[in-house]
Protein backbone atom coordinates (compact mmCIF):
# COMPACT_ATOMS: atom_id res chain seq x y z
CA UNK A 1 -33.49 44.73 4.21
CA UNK A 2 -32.26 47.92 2.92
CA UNK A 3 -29.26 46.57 1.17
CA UNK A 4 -27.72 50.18 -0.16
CA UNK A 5 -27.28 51.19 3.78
CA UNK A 6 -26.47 47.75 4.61
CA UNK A 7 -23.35 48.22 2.00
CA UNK A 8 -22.42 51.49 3.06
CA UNK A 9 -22.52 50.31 6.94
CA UNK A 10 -21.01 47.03 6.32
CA UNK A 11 -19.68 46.38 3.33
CA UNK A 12 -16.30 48.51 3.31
CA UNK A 13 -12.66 47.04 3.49
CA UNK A 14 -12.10 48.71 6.95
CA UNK A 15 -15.12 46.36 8.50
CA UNK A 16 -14.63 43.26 6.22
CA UNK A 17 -12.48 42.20 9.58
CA UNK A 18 -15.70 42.17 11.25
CA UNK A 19 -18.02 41.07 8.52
CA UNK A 20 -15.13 37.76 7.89
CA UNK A 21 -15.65 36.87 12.14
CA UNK A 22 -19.21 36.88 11.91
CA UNK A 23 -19.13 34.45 9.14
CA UNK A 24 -16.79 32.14 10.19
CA UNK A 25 -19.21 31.68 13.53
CA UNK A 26 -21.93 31.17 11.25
CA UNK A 27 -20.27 28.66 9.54
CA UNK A 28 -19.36 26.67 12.88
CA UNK A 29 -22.85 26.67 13.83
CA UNK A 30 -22.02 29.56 16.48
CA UNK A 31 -24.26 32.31 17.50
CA UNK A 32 -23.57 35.90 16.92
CA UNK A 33 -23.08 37.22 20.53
CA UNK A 34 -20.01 38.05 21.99
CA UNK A 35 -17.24 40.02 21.20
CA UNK A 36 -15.02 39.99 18.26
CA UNK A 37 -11.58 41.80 18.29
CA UNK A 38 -8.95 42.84 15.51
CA UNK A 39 -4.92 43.06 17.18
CA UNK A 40 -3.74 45.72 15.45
CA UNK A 41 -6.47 47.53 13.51
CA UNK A 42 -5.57 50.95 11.76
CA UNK A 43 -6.72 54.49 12.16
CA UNK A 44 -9.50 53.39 9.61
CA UNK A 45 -10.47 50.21 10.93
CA UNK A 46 -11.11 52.58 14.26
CA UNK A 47 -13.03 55.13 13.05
CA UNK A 48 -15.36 52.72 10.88
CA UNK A 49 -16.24 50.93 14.07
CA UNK A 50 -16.76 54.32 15.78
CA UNK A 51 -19.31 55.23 12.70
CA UNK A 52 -20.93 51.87 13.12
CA UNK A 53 -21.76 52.15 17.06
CA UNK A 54 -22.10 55.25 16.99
CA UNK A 55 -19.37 55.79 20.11
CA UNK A 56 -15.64 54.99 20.47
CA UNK A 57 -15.28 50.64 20.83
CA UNK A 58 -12.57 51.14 23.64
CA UNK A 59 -9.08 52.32 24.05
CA UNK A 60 -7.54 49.54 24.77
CA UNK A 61 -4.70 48.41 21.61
CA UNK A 62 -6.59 46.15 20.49
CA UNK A 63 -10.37 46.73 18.36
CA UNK A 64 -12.87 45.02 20.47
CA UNK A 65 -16.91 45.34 19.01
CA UNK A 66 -19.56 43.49 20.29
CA UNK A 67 -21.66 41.50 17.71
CA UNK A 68 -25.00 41.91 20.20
CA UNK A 69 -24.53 45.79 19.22
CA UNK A 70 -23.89 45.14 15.76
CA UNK A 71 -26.78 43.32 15.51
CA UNK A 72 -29.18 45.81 17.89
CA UNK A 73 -27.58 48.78 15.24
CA UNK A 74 -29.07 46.85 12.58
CA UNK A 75 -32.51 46.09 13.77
CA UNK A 76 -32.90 49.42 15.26
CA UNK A 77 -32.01 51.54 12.11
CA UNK A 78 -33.84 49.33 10.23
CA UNK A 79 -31.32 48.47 7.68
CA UNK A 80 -31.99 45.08 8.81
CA UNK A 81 -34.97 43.71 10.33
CA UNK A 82 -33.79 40.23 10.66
CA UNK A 83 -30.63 41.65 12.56
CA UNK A 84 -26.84 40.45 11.99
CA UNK A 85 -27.27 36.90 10.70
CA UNK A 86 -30.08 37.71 7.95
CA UNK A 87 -27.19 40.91 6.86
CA UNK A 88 -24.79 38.43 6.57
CA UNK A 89 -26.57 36.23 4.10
CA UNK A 90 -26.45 39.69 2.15
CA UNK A 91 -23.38 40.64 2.88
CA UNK A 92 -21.63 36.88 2.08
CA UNK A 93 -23.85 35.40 -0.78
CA UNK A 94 -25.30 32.92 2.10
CA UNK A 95 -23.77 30.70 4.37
CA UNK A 96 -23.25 26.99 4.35
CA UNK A 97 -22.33 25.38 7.49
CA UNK A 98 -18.68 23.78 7.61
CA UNK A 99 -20.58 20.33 9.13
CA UNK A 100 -22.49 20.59 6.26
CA UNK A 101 -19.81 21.16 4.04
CA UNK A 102 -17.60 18.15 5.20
CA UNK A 103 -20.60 15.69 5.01
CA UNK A 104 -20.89 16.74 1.44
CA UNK A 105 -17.28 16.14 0.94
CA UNK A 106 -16.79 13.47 2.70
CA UNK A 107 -20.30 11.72 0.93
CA UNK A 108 -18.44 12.80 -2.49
CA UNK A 109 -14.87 11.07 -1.63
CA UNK A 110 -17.44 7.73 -0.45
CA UNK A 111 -18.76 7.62 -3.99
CA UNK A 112 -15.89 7.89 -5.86
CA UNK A 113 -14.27 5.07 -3.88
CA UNK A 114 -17.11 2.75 -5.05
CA UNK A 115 -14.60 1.29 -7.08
CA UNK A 116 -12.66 0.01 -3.95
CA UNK A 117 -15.98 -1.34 -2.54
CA UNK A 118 -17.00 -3.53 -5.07
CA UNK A 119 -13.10 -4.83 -5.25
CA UNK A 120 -13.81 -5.71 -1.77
CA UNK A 121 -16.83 -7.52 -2.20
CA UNK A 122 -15.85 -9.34 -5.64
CA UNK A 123 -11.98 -10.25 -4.17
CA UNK A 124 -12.32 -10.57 -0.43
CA UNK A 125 -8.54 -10.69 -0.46
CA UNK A 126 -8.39 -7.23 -1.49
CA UNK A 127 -10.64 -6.26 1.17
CA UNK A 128 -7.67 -5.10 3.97
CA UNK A 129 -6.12 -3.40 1.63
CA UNK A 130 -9.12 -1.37 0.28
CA UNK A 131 -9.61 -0.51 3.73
CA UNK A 132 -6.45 0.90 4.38
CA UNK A 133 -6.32 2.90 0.98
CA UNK A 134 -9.75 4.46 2.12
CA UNK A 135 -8.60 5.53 5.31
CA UNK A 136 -5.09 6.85 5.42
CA UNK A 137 -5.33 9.40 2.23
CA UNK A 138 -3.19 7.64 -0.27
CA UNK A 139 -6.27 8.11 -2.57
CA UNK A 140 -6.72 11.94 -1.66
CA UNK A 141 -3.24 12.71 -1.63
CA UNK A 142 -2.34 11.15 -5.42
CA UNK A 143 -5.88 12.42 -6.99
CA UNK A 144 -7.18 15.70 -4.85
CA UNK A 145 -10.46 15.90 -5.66
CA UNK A 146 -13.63 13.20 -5.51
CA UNK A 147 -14.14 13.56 -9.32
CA UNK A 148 -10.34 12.83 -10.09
CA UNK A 149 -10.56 9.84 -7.60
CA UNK A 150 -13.08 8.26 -9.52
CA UNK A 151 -11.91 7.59 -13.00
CA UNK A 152 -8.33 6.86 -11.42
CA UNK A 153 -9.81 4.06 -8.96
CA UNK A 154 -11.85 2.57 -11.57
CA UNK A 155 -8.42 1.95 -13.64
CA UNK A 156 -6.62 0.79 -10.79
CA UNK A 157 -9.16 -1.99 -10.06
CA UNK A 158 -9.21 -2.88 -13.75
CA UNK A 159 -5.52 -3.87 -12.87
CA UNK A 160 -6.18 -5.16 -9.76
CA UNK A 161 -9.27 -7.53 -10.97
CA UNK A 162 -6.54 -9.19 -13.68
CA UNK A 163 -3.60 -10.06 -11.04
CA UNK A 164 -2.14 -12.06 -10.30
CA UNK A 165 -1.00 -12.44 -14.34
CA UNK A 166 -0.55 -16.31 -15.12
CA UNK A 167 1.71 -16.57 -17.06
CA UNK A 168 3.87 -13.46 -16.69
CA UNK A 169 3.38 -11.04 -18.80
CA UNK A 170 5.00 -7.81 -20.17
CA UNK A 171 4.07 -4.93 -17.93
CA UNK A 172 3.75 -2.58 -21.03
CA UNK A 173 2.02 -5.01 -23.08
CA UNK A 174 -0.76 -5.59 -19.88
CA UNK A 175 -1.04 -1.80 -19.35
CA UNK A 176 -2.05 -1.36 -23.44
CA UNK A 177 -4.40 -4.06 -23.00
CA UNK A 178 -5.83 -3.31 -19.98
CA UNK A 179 -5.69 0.62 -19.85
CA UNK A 180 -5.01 1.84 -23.38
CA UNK A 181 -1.41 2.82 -22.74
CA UNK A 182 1.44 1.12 -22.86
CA UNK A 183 2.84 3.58 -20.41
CA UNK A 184 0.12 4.16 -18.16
CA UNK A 185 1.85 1.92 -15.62
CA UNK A 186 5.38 3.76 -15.46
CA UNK A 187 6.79 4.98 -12.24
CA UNK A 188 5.11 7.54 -10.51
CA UNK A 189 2.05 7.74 -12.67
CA UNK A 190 -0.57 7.61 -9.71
CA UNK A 191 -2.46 4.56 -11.35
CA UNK A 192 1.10 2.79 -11.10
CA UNK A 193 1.57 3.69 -7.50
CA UNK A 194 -2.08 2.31 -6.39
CA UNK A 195 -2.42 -0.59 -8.22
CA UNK A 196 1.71 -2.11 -7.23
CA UNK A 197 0.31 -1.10 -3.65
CA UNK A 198 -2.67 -3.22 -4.49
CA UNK A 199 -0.48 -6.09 -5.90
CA UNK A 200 1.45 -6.18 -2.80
CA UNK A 201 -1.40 -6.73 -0.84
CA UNK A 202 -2.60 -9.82 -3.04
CA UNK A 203 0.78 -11.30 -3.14
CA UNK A 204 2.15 -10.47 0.09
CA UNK A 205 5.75 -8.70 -1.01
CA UNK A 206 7.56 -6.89 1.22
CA UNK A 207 7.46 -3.00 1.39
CA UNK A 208 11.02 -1.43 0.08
CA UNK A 209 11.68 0.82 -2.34
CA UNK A 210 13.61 1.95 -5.48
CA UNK A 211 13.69 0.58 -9.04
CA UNK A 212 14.51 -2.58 -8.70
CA UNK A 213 12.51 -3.49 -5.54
CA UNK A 214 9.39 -2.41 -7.70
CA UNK A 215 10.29 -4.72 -10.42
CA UNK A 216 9.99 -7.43 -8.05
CA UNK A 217 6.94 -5.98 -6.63
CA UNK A 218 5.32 -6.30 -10.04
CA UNK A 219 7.04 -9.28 -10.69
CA UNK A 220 5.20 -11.10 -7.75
CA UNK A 221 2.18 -10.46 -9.41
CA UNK A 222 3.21 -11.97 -13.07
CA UNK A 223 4.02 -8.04 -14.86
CA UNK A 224 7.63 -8.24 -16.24
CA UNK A 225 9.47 -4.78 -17.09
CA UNK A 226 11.83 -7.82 -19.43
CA UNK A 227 12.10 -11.27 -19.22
CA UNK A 228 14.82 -11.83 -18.81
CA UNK A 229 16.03 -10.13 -15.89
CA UNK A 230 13.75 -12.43 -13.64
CA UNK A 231 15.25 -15.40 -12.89
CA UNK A 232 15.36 -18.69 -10.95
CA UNK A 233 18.66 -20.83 -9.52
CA UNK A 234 18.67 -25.04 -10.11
CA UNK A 235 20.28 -28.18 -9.47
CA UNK A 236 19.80 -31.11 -11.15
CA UNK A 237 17.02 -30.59 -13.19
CA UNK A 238 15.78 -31.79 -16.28
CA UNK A 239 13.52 -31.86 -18.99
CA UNK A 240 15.34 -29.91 -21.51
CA UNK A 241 18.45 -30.19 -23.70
CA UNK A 242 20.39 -27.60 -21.85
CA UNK A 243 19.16 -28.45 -18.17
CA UNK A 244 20.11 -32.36 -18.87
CA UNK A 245 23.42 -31.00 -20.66
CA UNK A 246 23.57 -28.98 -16.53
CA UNK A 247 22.51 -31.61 -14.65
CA UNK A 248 24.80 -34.22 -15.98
CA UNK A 249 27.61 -31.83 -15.20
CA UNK A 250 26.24 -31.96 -11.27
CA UNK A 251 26.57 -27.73 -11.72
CA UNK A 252 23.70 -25.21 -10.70
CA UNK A 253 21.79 -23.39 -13.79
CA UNK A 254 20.37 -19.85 -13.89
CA UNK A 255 17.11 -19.98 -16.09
CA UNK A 256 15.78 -16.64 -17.11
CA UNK A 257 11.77 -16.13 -17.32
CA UNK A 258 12.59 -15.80 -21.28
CA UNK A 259 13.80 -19.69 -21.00
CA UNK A 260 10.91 -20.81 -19.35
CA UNK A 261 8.33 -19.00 -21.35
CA UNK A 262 10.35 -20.33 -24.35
CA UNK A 263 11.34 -23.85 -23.00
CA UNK A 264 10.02 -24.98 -19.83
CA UNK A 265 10.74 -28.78 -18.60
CA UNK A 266 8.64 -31.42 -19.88
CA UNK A 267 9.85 -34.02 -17.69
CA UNK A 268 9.53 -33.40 -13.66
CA UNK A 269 11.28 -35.66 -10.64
CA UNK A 270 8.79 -36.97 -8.42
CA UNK A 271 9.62 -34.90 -5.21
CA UNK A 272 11.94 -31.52 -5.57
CA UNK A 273 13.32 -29.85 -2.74
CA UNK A 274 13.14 -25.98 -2.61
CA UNK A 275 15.30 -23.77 -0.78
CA UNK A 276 15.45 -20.11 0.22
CA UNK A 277 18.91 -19.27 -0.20
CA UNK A 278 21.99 -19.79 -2.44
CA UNK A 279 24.57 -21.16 -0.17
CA UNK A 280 22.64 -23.73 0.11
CA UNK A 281 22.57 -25.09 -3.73
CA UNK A 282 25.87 -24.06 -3.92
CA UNK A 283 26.86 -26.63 -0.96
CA UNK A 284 24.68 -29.70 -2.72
CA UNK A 285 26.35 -28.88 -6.10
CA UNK A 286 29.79 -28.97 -3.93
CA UNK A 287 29.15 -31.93 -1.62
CA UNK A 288 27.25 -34.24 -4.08
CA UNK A 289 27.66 -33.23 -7.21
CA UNK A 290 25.78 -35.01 -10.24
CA UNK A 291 23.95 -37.13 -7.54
CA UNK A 292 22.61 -34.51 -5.78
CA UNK A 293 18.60 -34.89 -5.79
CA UNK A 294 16.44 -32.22 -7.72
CA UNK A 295 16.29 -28.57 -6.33
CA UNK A 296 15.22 -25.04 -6.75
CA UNK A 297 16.63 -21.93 -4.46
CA UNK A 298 14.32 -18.88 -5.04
CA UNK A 299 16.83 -16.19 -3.74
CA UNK A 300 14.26 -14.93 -0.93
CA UNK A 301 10.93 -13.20 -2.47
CA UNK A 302 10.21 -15.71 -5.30
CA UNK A 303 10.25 -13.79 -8.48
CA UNK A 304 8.64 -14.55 -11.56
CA UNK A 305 10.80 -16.61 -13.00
CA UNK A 306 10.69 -18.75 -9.81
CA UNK A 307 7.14 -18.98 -9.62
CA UNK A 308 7.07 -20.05 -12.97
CA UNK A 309 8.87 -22.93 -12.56
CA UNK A 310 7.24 -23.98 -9.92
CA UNK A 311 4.08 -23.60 -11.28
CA UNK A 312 5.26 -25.69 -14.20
CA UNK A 313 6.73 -28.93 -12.09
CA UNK A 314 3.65 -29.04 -9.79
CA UNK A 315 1.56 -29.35 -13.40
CA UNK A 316 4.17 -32.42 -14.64
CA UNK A 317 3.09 -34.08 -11.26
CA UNK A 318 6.34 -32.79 -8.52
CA UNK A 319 5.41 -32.21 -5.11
CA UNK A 320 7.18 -29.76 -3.70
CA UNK A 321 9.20 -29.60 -0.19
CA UNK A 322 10.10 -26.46 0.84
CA UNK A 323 12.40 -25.05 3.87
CA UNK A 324 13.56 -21.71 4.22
CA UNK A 325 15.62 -19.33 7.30
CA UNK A 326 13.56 -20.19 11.10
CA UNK A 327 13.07 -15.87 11.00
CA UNK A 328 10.26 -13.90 10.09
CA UNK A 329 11.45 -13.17 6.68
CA UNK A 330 11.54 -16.75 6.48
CA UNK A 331 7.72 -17.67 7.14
CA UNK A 332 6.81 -14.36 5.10
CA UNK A 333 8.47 -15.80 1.89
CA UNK A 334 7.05 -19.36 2.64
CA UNK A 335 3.51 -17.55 3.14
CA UNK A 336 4.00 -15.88 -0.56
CA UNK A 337 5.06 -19.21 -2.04
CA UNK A 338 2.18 -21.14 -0.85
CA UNK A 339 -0.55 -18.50 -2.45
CA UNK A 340 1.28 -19.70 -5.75
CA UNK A 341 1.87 -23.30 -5.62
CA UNK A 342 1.27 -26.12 -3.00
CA UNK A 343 4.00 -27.21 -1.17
CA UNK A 344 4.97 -29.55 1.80
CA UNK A 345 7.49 -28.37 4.72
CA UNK A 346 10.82 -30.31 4.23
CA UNK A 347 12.31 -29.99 7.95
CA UNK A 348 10.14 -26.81 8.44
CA UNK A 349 8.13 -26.89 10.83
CA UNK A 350 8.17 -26.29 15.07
CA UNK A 351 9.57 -29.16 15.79
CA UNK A 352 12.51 -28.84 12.87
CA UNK A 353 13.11 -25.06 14.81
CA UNK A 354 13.29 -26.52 18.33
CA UNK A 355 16.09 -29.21 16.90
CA UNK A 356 17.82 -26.91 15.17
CA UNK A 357 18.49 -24.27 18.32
CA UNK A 358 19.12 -28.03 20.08
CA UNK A 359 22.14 -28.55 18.11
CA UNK A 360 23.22 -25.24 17.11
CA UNK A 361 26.27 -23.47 18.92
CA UNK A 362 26.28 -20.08 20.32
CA UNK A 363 26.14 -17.40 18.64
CA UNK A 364 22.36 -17.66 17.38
CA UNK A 365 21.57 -13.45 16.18
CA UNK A 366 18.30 -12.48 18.33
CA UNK A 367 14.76 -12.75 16.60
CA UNK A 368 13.68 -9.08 15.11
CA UNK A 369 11.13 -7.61 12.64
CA UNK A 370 7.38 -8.16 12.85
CA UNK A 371 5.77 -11.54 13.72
CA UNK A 372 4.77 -13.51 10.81
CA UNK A 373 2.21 -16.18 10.91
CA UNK A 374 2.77 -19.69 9.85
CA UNK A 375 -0.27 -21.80 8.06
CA UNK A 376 1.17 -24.93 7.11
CA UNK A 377 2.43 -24.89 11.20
CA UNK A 378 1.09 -22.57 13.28
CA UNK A 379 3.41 -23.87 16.39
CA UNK A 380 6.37 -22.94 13.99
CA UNK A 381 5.28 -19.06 14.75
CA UNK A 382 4.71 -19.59 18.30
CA UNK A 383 8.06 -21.45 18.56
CA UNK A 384 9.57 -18.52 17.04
CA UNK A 385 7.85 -15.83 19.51
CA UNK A 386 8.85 -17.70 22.43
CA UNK A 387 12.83 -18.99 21.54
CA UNK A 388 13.15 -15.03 19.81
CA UNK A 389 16.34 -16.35 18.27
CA UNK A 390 16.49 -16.67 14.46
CA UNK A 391 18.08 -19.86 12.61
CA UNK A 392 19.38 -19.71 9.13
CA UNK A 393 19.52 -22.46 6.79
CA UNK A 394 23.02 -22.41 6.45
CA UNK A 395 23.46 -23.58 10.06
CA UNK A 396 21.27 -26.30 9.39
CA UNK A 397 23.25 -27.18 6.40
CA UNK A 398 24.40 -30.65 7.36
CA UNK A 399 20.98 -32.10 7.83
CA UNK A 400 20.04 -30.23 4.92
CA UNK A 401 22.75 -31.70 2.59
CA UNK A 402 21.72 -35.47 3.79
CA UNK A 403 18.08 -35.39 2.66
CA UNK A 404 19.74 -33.84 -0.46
CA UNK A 405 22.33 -36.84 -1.09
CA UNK A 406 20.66 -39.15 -4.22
């Protein structure tokens, strides 16, 4: 290789068009035969060619050379015995195949998601949602590189290996315990944004967005941004001074997370009904007052503060019957509750459904969103595929308020 001649053939701006095709071939594992052309090459471009072949490449508007003569230049001037391809490796600093390239990046992003694997194999209920984060780039988009993925997956699953947090806990507090910082889980750090998707998966909240959506989101999993904003709505309940004082009064209580870390009930009813949504508390508290039996509305997506509680009367001895809206929502939040606390269906399962669109008027909204499954009733899901119609509690109220009369 005669690399001064090879520089002064090759190695000038008005070729490095030519010199830039030939590697990218190289690189996808192409040979160098063929032509190569350049749209709109300059006077310079031209006559560099022209010097390199020795005769005039064409007149067409575009610059058209032929890498065969390129290469049959090289060999027979003897600038480069090995022709075009062993110039290149000259002219380039060597070559490294693009397959080769992307098995070596994709082998890198594999080992810094080891992490993820051996979340996976530790908490199989992780496992769907390590998956996913593998495969659709959240991971590469938040960290960029394989060696910033690493240290930020191995804090995430730190997180993820202490949830869900029993009992709640202050989000800042956990994130100085667990990670060193008290802010490291704020919003939009990319830690934060991995390890509430990762909490979603283990506790089965719903995807939204904004501030106070991801409050709840961490609140599912037990990590409180206050505690006192949680909270949980009642009826009749006792086992403290002020929910007596309440339930003597026959009037629904709001207990804060605060008052049950503080103050939860001692005392628990044998059976207490829980609910899904306000109205119907409010119609108990209306209808029967002071008499009405025992029960707990968690507002939709239990939050912490409901969890709590119920976490609390199933440890005093309660069982727990719970009914919520005949809709996908519906079986989702039921789903949630039941990977937090045992509970039996009061009037909620397929049969409950088919008598309720029995007796209901018209006027029943159609069944939409994405199918839920139903564990303590799988019929209830089926029921609900097949009838597509969607049956709120409040228009089951009656039957409701009669189990509910003490």
């Amino acid at each position: 290789m005669d690399e001064e001649r090879l520089s002064r053939l090759l190695g000038g701006a008005d070729l490095a068009w030519l010199v830039e095709r030939a590697r990218r071939r190289l690189e996808r594992g192409q040979p160098l035969t063929g032509a190569v052309s350049l749209a709109a090459p300059s006077p310079a471009e031209r006559a560099a060619a022209e010097r390199l072949l020795g005769r005039t490449p064409g007149a067409g508007r575009a610059l058209t050379v032929r890498l065969d003569a390129v290469d049959a230049v090289l060999v027979g001037s003897g600038i480069s015995r090995g022709g075009l391809e062993a110039a290149m490796a000259v002219l380039t600093g060597g070559i490294v195949p693009l397959d080769e390239v992307r098995r070596a990046e994709d082998q890198a992003w594999a080992e810094a998601c080891e992490p993820l694997t051996l979340l996976a194999e530790d908490r199989p209920r992780y496992a769907p949602w390590a998956a996913r984060v593998r495969s659709d780039g959240l991971v590469r988009r938040l960290a960029r590189t394989p060696a910033a993925a690493r240290p930020l997956l191995a804090q995430t699953v730190r997180v993820l290996r202490e949830l869900p947090v029993t009992p709640p806990r202050s989000l800042a507090v956990f994130a100085a315990d667990v990670l060193g910082s008290a802010h490291a889980l704020d919003d939009g750090t990319p830690v934060a944004t991995l390890a509430l998707s990762g909490a979603r998966a283990l506790t089965g909240h719903p995807a939204g967005a904004g501030a106070a959506w991801r409050r709840a989101a961490w609140a599912s999993a037990g990590l409180l941004r206050d505690d006192v904003s949680s909270t949980v709505l009642t009826l009749n309940l006792r086992g403290t001074p002020a929910l007596d004082w309440m339930a003597d009064a026959g009037e629904p209580c709001v207990l804060t997370l605060r008052q049950l870390a503080h103050r939860p009930p001692h005392t628990a009813p044998r059976v207490i009904h829980v609910c899904e949504n306000p109205a119907v508390l409010s119609a108990a508290a209306e209808e029967h007052g002071p008499d009405a039996r025992p029960l707990v509305c968690v507002q939709g997506q239990p939050s912490a503060a409901a969890l709590t509680l119920l976490a609390r009367l199933h440890e005093l001895g309660a069982v727990l019957g719970y009914h919520g809206d005949f809709d996908w929502g519906g079986l989702r939040i039921a789903t949630t509750l039941s990977g937090h606390v045992p509970w039996r269906p009061w009037r909620y399962t397929a049969d409950d459904y088919r008598a309720a669109l029995a007796s209901a008027g018209p006027g029943l909204r159609p069944l939409d969103g994405k199918p839920a499954p139903s564990p303590w009733d799988p019929d209830l899901a089926l029921a609900l595929a097949e009838h597509a119609l969607r049956v709120e509690e409040e228009a089951v109220l009656d039957v409701l308020l009669t189990d509910l009369a003490g």
